[in-house]
N, C-alpha and C. Protein backbone atom coordinates (compact mmCIF):
# COMPACT_ATOMS: atom_id res chain seq x y z
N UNK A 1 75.99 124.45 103.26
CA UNK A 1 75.32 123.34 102.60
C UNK A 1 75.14 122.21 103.62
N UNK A 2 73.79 121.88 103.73
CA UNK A 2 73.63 120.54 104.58
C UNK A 2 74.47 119.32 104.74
N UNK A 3 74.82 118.54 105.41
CA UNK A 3 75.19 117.26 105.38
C UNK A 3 74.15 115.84 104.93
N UNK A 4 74.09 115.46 103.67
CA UNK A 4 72.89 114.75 103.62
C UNK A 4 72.65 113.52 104.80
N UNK A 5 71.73 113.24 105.32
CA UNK A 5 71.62 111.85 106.34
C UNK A 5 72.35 111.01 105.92
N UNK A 6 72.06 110.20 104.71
CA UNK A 6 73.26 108.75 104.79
C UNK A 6 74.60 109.09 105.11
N UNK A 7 74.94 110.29 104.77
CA UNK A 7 76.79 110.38 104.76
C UNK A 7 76.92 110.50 106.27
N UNK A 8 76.21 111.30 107.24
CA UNK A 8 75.85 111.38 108.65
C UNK A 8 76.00 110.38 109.53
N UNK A 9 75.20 109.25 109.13
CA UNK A 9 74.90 108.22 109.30
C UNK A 9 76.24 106.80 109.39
N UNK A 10 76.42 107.19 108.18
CA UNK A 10 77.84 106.44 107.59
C UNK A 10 78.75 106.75 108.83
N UNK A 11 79.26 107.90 108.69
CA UNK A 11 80.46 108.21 109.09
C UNK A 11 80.14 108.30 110.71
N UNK A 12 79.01 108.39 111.53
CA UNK A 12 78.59 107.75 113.01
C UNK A 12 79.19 106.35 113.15
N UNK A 13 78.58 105.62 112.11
CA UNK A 13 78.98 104.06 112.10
C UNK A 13 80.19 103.36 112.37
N UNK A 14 81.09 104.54 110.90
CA UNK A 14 82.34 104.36 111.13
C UNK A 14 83.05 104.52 111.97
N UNK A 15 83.24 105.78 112.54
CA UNK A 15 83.68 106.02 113.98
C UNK A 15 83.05 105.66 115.30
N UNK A 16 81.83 104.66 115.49
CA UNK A 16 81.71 103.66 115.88
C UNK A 16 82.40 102.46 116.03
N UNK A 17 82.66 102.41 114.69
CA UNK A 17 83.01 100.67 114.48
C UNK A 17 84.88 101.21 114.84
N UNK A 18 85.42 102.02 114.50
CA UNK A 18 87.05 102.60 114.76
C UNK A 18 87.00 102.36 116.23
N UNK A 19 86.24 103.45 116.67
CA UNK A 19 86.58 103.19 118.28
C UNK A 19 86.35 101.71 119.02
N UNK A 20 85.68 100.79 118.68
CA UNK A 20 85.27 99.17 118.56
C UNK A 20 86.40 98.46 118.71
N UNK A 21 87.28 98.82 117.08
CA UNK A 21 88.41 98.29 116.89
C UNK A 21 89.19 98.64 117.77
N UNK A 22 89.39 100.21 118.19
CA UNK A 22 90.64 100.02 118.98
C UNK A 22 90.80 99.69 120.24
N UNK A 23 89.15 99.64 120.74
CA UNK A 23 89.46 98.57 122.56
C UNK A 23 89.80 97.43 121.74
N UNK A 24 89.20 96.77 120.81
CA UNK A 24 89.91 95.24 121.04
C UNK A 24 91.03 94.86 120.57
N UNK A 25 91.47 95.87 119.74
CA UNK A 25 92.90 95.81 119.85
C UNK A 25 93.65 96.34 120.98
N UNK A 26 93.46 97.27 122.02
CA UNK A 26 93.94 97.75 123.14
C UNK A 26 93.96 96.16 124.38
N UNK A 27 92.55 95.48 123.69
CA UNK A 27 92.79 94.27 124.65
C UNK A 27 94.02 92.75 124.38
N UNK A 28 94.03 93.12 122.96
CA UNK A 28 94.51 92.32 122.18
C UNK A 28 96.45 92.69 122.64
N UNK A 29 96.48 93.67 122.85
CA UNK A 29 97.74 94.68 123.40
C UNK A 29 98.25 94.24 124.71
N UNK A 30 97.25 94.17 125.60
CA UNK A 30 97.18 94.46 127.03
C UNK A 30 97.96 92.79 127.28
N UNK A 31 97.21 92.02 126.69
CA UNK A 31 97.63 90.09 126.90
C UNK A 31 98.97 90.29 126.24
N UNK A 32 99.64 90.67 125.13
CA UNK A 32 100.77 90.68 124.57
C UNK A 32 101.45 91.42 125.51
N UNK A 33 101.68 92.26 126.21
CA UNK A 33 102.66 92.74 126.92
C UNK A 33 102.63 91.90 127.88
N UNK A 34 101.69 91.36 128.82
CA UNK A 34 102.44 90.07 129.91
C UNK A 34 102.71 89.19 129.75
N UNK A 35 102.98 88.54 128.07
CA UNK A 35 103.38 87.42 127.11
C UNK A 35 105.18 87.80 126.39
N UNK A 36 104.67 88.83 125.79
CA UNK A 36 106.28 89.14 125.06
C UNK A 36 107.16 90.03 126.29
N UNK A 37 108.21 89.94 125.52
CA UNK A 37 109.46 90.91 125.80
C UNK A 37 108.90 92.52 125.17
N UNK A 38 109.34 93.30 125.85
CA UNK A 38 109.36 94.44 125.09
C UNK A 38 110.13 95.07 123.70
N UNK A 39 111.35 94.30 123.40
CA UNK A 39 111.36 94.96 121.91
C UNK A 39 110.48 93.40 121.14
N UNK A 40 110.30 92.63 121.80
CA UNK A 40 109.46 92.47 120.40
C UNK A 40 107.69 92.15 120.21
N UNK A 41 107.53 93.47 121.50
CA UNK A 41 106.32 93.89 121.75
C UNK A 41 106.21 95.29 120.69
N UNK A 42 107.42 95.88 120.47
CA UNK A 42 107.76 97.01 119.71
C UNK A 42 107.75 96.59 118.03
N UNK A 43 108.43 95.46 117.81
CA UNK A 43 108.50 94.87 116.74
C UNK A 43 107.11 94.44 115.94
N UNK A 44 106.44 94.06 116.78
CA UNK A 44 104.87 93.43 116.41
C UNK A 44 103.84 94.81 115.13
N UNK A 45 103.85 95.56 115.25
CA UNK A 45 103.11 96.47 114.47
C UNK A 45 104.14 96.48 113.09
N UNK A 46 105.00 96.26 113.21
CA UNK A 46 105.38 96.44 112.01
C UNK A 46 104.69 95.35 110.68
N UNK A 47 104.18 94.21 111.40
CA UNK A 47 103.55 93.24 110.40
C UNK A 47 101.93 93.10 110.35
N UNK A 48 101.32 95.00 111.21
CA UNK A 48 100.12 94.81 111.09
C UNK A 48 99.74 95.71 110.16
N UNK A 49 98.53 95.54 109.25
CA UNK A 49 97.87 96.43 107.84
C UNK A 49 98.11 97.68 109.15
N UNK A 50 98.26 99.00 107.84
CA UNK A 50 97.96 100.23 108.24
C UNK A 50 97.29 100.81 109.15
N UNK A 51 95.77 100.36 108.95
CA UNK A 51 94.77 100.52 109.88
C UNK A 51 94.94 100.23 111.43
N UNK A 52 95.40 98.86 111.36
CA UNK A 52 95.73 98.38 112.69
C UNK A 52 97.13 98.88 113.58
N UNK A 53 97.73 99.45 112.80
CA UNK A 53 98.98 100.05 113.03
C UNK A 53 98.76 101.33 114.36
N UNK A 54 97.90 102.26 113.01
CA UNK A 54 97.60 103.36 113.82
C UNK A 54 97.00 103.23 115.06
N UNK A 55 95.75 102.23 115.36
CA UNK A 55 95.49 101.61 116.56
C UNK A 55 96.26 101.68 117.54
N UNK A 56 97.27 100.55 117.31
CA UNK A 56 98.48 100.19 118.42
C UNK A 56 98.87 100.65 119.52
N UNK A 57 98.78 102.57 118.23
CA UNK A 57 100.29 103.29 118.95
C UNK A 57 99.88 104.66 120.72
């Protein structure tokens, strides 16, 4: 069974916009480690939503 275009479309976007998120969170990462200590560079994801979590790691 085909994949209709919008769902195609959609889900390009999305995993667009995911991979987006996770350089700027990778950049957002990169400044926190020559700022914090390391455990509480370790500590930090624990107070981010889900989404951003998985990012992180």
């Amino acid at each position: 069974m085909p994949i209709p275009q919008e769902y195609f479309a959609a889900s390009r976007d999305f995993n667009a916009f995911m991979a987006d998120a996770k350089a700027a969170l990778g950049t957002v990462a990169s400044v926190l480690r020559r700022h914090v200590n390391g455990a509480d560079f370790e500590r930090i994801p624990a107070g981010l939503p889900e989404e951003a979590r998985a990012c992180w790691a």
